[in-house]
C-alpha atoms as a PDB file:
ATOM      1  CA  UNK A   1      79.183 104.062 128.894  1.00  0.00           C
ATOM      2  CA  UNK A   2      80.003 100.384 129.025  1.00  0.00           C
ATOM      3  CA  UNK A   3      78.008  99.716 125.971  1.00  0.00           C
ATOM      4  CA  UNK A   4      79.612 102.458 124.421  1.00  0.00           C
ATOM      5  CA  UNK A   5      83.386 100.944 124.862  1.00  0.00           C
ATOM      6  CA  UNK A   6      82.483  97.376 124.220  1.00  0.00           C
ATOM      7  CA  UNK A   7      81.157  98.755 121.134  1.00  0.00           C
ATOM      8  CA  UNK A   8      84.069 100.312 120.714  1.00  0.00           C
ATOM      9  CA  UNK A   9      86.255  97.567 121.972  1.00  0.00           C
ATOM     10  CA  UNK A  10      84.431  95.005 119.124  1.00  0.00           C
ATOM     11  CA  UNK A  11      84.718  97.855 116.232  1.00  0.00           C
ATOM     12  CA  UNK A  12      88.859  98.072 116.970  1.00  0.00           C
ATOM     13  CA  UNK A  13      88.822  94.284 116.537  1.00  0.00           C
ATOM     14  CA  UNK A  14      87.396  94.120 113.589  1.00  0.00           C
ATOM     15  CA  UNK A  15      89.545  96.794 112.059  1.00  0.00           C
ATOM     16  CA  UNK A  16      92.910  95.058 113.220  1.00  0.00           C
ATOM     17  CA  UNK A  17      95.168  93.842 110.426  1.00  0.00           C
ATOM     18  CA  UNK A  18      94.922  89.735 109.889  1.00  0.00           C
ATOM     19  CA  UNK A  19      96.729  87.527 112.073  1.00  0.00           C
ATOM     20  CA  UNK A  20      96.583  84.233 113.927  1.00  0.00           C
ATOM     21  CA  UNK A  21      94.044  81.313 113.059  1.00  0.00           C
ATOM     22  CA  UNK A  22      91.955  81.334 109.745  1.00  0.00           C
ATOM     23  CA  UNK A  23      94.112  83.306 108.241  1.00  0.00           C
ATOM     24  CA  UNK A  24      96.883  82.620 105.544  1.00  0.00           C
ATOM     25  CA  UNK A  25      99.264  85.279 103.923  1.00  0.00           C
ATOM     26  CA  UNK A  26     101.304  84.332 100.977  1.00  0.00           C
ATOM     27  CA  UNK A  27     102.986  85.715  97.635  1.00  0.00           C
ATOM     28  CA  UNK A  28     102.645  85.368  94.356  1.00  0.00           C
ATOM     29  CA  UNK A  29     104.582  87.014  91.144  1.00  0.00           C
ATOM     30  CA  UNK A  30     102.214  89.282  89.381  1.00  0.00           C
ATOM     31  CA  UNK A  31     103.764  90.990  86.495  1.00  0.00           C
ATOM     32  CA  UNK A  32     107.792  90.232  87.976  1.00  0.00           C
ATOM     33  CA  UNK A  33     106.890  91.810  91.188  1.00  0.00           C
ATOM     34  CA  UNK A  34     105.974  90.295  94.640  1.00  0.00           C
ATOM     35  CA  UNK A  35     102.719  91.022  96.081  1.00  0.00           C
ATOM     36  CA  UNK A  36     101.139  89.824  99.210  1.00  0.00           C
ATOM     37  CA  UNK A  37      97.617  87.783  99.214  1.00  0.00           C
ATOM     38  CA  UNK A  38      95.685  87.367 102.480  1.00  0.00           C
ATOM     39  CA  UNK A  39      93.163  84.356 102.565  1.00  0.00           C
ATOM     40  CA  UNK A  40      90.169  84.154 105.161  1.00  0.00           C
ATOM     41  CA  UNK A  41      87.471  82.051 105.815  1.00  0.00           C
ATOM     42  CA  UNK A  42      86.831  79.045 103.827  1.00  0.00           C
ATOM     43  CA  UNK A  43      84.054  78.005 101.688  1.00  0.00           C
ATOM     44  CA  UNK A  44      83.436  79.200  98.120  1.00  0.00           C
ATOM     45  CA  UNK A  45      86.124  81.709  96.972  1.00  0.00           C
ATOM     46  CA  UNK A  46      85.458  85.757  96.401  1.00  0.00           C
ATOM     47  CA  UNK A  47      88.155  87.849  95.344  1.00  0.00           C
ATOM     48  CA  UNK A  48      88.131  90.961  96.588  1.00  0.00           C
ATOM     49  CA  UNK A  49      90.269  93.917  94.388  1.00  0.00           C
ATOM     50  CA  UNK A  50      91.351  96.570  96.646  1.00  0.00           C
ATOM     51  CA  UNK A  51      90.684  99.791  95.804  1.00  0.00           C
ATOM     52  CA  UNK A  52      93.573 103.326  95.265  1.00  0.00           C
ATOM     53  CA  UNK A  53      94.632 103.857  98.746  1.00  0.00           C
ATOM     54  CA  UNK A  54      94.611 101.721 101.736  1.00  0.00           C
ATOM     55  CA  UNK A  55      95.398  98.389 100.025  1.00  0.00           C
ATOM     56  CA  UNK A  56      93.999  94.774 100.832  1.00  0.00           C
ATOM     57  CA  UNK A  57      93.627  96.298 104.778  1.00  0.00           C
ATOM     58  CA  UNK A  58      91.026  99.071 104.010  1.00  0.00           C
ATOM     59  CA  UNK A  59      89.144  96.006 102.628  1.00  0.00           C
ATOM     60  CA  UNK A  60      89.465  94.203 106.313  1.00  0.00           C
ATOM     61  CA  UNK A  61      86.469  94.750 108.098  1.00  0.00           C
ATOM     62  CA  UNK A  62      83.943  93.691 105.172  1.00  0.00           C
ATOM     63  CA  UNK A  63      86.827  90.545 104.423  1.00  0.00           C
ATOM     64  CA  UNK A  64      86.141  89.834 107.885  1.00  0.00           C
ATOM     65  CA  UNK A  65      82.357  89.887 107.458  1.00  0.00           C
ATOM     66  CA  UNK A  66      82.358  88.287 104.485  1.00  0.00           C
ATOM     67  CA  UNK A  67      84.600  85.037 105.378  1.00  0.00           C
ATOM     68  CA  UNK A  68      82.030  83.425 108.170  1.00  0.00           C
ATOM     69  CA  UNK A  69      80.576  82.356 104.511  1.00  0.00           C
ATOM     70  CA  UNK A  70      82.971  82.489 101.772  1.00  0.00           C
ATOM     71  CA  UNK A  71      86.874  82.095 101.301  1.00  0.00           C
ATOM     72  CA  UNK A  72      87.994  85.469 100.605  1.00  0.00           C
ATOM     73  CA  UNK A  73      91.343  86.156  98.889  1.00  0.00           C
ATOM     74  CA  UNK A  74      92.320  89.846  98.894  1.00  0.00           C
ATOM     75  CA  UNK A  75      96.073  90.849  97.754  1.00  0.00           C
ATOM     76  CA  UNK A  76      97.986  93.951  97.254  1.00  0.00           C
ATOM     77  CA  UNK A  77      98.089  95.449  94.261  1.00  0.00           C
ATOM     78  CA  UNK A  78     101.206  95.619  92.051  1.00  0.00           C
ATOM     79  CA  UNK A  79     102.240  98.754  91.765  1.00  0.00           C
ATOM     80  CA  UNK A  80     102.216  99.130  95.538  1.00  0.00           C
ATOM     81  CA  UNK A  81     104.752  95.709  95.897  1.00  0.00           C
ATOM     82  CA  UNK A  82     105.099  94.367  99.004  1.00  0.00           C
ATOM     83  CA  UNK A  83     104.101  95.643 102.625  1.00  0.00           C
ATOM     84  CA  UNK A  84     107.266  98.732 102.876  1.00  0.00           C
ATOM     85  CA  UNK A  85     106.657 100.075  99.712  1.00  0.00           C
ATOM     86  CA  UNK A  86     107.517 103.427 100.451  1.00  0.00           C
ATOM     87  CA  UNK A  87     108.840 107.105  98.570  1.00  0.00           C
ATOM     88  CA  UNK A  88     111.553 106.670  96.324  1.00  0.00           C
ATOM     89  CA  UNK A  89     110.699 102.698  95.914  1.00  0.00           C
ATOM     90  CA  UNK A  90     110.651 100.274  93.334  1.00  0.00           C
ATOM     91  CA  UNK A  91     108.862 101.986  90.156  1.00  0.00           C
ATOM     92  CA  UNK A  92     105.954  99.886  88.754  1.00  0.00           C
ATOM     93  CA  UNK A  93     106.112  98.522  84.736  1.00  0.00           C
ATOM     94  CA  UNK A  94     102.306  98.749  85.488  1.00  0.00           C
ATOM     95  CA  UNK A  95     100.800 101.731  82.958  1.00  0.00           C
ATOM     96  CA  UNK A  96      97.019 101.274  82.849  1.00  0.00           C
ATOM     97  CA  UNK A  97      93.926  99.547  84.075  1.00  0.00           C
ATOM     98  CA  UNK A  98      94.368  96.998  81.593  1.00  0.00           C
ATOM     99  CA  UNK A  99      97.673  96.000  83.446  1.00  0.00           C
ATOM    100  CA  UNK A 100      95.512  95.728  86.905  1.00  0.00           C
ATOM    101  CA  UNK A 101      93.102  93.324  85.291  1.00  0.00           C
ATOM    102  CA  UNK A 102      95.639  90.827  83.633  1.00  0.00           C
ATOM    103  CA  UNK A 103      96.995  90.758  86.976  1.00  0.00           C
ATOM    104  CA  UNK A 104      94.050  89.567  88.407  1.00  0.00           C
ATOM    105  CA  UNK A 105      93.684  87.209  85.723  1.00  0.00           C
ATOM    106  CA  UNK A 106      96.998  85.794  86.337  1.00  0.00           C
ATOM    107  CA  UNK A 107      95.964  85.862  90.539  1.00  0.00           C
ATOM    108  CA  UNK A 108      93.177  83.560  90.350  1.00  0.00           C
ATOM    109  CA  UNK A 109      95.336  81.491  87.859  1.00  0.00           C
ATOM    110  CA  UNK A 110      98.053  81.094  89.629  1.00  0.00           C
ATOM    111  CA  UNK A 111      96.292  79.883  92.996  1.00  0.00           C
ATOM    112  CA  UNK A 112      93.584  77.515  90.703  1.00  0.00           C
ATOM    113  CA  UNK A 113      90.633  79.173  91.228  1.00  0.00           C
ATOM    114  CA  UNK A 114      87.685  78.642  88.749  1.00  0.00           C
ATOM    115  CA  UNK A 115      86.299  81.340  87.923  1.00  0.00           C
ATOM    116  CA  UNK A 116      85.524  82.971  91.346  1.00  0.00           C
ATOM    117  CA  UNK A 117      83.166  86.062  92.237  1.00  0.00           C
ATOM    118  CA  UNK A 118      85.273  88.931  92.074  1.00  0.00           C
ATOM    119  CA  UNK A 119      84.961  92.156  94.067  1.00  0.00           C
ATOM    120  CA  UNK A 120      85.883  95.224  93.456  1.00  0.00           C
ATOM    121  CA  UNK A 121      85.516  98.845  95.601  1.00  0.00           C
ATOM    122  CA  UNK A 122      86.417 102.399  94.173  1.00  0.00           C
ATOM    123  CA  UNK A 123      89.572 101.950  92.045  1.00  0.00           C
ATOM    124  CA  UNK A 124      89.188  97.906  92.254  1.00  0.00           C
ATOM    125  CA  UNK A 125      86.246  98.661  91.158  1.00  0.00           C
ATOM    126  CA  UNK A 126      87.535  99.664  87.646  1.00  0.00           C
ATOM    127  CA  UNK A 127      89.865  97.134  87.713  1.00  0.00           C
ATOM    128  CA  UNK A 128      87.446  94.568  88.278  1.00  0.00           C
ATOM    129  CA  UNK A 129      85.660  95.577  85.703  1.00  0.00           C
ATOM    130  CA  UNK A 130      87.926  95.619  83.228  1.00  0.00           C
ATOM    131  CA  UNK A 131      88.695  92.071  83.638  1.00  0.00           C
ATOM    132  CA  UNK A 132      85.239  91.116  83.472  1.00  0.00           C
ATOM    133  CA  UNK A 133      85.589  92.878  79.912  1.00  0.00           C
ATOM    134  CA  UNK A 134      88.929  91.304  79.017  1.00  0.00           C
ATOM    135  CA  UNK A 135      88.963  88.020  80.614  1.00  0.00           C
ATOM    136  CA  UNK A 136      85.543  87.001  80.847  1.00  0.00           C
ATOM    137  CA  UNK A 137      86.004  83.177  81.290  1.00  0.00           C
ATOM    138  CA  UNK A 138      87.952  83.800  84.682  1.00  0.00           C
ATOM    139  CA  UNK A 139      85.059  86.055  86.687  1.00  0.00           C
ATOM    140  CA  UNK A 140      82.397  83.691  87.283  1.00  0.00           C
ATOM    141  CA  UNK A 141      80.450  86.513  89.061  1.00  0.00           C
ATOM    142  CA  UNK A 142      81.077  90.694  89.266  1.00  0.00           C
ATOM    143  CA  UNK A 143      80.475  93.202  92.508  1.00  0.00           C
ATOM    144  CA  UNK A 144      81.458  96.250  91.517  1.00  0.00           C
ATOM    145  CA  UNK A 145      80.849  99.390  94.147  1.00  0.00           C
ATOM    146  CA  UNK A 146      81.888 102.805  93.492  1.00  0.00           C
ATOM    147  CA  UNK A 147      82.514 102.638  89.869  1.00  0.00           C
ATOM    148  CA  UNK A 148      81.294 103.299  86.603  1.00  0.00           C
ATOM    149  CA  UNK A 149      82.008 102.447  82.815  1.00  0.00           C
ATOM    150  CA  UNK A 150      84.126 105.575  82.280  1.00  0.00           C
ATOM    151  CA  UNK A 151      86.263 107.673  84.612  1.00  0.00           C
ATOM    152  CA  UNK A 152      85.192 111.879  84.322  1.00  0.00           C
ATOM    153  CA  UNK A 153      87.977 113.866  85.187  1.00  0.00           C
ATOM    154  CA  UNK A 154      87.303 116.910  87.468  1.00  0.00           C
ATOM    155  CA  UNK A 155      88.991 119.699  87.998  1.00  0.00           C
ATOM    156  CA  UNK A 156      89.168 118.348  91.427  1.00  0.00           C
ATOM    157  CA  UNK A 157      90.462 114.716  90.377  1.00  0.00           C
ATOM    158  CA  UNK A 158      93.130 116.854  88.342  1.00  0.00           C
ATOM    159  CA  UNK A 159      94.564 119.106  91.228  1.00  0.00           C
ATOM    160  CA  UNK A 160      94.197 116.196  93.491  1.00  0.00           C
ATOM    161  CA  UNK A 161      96.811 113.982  91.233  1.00  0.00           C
ATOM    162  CA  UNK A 162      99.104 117.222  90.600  1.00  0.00           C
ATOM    163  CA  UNK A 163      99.116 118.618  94.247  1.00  0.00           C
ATOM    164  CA  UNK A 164     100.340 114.267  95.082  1.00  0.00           C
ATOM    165  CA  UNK A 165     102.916 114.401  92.485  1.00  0.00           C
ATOM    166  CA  UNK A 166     104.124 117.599  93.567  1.00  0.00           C
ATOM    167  CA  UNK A 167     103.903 118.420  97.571  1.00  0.00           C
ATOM    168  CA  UNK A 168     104.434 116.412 100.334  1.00  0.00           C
ATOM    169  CA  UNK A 169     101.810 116.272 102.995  1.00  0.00           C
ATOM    170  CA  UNK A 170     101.538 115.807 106.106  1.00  0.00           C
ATOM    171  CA  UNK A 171      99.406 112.891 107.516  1.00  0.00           C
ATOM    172  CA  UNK A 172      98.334 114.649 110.835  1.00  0.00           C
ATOM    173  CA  UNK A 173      97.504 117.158 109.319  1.00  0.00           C
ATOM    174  CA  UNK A 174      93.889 117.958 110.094  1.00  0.00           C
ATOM    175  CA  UNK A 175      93.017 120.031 107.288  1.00  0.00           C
ATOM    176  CA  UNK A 176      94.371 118.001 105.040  1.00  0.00           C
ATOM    177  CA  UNK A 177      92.350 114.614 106.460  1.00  0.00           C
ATOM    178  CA  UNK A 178      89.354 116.557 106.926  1.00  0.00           C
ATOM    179  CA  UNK A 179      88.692 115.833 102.700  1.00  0.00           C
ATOM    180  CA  UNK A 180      88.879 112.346 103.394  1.00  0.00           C
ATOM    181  CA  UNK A 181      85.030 113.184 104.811  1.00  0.00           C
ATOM    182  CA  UNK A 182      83.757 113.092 101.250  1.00  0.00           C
ATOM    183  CA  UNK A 183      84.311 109.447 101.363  1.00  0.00           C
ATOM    184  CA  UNK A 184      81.781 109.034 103.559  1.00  0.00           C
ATOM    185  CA  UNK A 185      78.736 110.694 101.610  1.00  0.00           C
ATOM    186  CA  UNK A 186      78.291 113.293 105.199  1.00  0.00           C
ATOM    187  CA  UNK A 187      80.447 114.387 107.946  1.00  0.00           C
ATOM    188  CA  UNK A 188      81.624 111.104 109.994  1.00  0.00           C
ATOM    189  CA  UNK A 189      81.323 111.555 113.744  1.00  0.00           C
ATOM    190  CA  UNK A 190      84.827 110.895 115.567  1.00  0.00           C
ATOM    191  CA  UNK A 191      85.676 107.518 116.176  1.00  0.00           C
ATOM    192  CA  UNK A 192      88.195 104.798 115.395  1.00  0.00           C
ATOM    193  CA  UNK A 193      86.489 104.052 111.768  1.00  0.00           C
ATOM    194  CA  UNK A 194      87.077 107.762 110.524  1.00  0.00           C
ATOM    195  CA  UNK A 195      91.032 107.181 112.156  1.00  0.00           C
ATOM    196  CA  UNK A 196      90.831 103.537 110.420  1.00  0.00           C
ATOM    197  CA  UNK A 197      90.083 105.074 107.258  1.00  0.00           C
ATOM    198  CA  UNK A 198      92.649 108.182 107.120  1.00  0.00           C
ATOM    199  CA  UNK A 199      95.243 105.893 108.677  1.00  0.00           C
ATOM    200  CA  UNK A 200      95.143 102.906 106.181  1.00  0.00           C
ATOM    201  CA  UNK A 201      95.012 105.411 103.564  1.00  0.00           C
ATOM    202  CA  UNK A 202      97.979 107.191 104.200  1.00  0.00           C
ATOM    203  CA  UNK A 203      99.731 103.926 104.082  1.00  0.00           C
ATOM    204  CA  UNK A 204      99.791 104.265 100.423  1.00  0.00           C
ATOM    205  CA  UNK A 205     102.115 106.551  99.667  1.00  0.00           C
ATOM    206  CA  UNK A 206     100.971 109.218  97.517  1.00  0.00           C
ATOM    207  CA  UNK A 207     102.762 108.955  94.187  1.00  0.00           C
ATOM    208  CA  UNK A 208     101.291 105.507  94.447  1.00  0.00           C
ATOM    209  CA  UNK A 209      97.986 107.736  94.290  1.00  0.00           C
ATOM    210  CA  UNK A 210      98.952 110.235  92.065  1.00  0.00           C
ATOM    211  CA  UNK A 211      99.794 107.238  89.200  1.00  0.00           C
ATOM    212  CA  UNK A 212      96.809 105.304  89.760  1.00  0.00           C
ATOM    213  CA  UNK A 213      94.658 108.519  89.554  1.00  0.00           C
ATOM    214  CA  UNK A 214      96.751 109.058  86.483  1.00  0.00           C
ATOM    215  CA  UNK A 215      96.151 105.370  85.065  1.00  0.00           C
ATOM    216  CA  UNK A 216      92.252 106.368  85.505  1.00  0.00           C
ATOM    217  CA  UNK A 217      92.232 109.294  83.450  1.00  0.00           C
ATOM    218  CA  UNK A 218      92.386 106.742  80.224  1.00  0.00           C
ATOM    219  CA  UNK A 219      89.935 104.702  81.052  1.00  0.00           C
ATOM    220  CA  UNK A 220      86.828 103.336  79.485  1.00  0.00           C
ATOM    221  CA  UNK A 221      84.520 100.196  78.569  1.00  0.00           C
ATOM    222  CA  UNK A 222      81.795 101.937  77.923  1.00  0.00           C
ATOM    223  CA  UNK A 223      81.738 100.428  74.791  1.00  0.00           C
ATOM    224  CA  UNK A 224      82.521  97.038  75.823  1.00  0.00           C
ATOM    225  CA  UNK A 225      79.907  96.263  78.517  1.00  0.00           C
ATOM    226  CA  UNK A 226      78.192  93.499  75.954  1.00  0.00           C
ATOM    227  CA  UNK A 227      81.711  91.898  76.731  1.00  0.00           C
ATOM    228  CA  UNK A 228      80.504  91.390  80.403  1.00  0.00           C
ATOM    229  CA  UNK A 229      79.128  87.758  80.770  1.00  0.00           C
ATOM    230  CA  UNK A 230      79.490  87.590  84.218  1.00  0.00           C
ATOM    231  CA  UNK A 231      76.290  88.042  86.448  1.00  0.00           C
ATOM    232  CA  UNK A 232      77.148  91.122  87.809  1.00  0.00           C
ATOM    233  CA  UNK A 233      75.828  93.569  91.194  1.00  0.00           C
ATOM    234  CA  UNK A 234      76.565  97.042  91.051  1.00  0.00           C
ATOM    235  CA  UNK A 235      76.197  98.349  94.358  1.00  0.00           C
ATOM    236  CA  UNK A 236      76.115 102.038  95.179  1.00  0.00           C
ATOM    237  CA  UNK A 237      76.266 104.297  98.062  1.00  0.00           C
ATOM    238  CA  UNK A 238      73.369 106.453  97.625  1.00  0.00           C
ATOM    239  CA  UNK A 239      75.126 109.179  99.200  1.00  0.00           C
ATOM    240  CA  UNK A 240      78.442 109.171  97.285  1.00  0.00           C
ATOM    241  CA  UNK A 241      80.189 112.222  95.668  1.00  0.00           C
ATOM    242  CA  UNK A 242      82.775 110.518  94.371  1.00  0.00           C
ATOM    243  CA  UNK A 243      80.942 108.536  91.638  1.00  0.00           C
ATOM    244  CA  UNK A 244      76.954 109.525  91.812  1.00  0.00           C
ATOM    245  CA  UNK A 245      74.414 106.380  92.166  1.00  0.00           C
ATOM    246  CA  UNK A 246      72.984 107.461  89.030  1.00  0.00           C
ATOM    247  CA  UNK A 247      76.468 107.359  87.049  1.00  0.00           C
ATOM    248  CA  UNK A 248      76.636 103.773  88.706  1.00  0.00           C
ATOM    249  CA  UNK A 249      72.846 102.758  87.945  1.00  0.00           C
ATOM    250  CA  UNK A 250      73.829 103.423  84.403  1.00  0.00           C
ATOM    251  CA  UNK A 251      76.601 101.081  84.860  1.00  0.00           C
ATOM    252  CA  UNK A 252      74.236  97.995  85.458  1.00  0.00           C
ATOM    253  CA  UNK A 253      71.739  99.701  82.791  1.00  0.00           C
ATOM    254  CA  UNK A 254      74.715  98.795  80.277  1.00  0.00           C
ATOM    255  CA  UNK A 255      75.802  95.107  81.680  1.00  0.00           C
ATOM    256  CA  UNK A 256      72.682  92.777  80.485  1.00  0.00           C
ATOM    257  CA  UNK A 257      71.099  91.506  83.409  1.00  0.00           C
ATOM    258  CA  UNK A 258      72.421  93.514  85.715  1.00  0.00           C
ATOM    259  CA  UNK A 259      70.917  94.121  88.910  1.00  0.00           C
ATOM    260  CA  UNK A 260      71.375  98.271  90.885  1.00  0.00           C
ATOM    261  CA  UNK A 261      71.377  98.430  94.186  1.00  0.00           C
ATOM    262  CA  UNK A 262      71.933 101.429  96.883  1.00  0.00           C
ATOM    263  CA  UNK A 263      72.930 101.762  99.988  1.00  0.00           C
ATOM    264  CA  UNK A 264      70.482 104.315 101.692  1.00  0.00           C
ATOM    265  CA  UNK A 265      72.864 106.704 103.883  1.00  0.00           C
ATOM    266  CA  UNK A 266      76.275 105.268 102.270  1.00  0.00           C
ATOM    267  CA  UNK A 267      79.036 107.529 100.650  1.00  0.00           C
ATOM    268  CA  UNK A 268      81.628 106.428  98.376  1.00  0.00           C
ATOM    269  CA  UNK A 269      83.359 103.915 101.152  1.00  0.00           C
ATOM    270  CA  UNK A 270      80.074 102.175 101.989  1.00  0.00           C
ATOM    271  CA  UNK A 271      81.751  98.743 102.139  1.00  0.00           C
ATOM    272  CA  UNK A 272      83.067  99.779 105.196  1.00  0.00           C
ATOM    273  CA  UNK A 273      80.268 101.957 107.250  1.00  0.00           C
ATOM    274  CA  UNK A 274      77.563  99.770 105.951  1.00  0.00           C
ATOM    275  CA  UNK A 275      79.265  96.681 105.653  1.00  0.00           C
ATOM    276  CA  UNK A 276      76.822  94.528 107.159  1.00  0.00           C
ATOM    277  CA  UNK A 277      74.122  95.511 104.419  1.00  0.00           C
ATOM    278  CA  UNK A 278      76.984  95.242 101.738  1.00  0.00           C
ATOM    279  CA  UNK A 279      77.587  91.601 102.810  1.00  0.00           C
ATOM    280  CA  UNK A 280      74.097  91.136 103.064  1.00  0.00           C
ATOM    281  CA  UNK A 281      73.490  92.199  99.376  1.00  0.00           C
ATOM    282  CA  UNK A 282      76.710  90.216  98.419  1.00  0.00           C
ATOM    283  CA  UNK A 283      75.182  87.494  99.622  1.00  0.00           C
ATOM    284  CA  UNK A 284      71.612  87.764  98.013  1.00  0.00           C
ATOM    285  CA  UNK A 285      73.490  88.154  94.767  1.00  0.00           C
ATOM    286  CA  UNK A 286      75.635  85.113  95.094  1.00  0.00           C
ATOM    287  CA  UNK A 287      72.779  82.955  96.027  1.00  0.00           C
ATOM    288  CA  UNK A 288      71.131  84.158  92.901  1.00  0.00           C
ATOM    289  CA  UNK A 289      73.848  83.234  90.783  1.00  0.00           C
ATOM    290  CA  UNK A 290      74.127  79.927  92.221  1.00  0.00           C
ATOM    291  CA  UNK A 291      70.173  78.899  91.686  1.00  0.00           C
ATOM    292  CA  UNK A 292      70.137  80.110  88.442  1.00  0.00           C
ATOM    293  CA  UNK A 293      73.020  77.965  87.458  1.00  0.00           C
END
């Protein structure tokens, strides 16, 4: 039992939302609107693109992990604005992926970075991506987990964005949380990840995910992976339902020198319940990069 609760004791920590020494929170202008960045750690820097719900604090726990050896910068994205964002706020000029990328373009410009790794999970995924496609001189290195070269609607994607433009739901509402499983590749066992998860999500509110599921629907580099010059990771949960490994392992099959990895066990958030192998394979990669330079 006391293992049990100092497990749980260290787990809560590591989920709380930044504060206090090591780390910095700032703004910068991204597109005319505020958004926040969160530094941690110091060393060399790693930008890490937050994915469609949850923002920069979904990302947290692997930040954390990841910033005993790196500076990582995380931020939220624009058409979120800044920490309040809520229903019936500010209305983003922010149409497409393309949009997302510039803006992360104009991030690492606008705090001097030279071409750092960037990171991207899910939806940040996508965007991170893109800007290796459109602005290949400022991505010095790609991770990209839980993405692929082209989004396939579903009919599930498509209810999913019409039932978020169109009905309010309830956050406590257990039926409607209990889809938020599918992120995890298998039924989660109760505990305060699967309440991390459903409560950082539901911080976004959900027109927020209705448009970006929206801005998805157009795109596609699928055509422009030769663009990529970036060594790049693509590193999949083996378990996810959300994007399939083998959708992803024909991601890195397009990118030239490429390398696949999967996460045995993982589902579509495995940055988070297998962060310590994530960071592990972040880390391989990185080293990589750096001896072959």
């Amino acid at each position: 039992m006391r293992l049990a609760a100092r497990w749980q004791d260290a787990l809560s920590t590591s989920l709380s939302i930044p504060g206090g020494e090591g780390v910095r929170r700032t703004q910068v202008r991204l597109g005319g609107e505020r958004v926040e960045v969160v530094r941690l750690g110091r060393g060399e820097p790693l930008v890490m693109v937050p994915g469609l719900a949850g923002s920069w604090r979904l990302l947290l726990p692997l930040a954390r992990r990841l910033a005993r050896r790196y500076e990582v910068i995380t931020y939220g994205l624009r058409d979120e604005g800044v920490p309040g964002f809520g229903i019936g706020g500010l209305r983003s000029g922010l149409w497409d992926i393309g949009g997302h990328a510039d803006d992360v373009a104009s991030l690492i410009d606008q705090l001097g970075l030279e071409s750092p790794t960037v990171l991207g999970v899910s939806f940040g995924g996508v965007i991170a991506l893109q800007a290796a496609v459109d602005h290949p001189r400022s991505v010095g290195a790609l991770i990209v987990h839980g993405a692929e070269a082209k989004f396939h609607a579903t009919i599930g994607s498509k209810i999913a964005r019409r039932v978020l433009e169109r009905f309010p739901l309830p956050t406590d509402n257990r039926f409607v949380n209990q889809f938020f499983n599918l992120l995890h590749g298998a039924k989660p066992e109760p505990g305060p990840l699967v309440d991390f998860v459903v409560e950082r999500i539901w911080e976004t509110d959900q027109s927020v995910m209705a448009r970006r599921l929206a801005q998805l629907e157009g795109f596609d580099v699928s055509d422009q992976l030769w663009k990529v010059e970036a060594p790049t990771l693509v590193l999949a949960g083996a378990k996810d339902v959300i994007v399939p490994a083998a959708r992803q392992r024909r991601l890195a099959e397009g990118i030239a020198g490429a390398r696949f990895e999967a996460l045995e066990g993982a589902g579509h958030i495995g940055f988070l319940t297998h962060r310590r192998e994530f960071a592990r394979q972040v880390v391989k990669h990185l080293r990589e990069v750096k001896a072959a330079v």
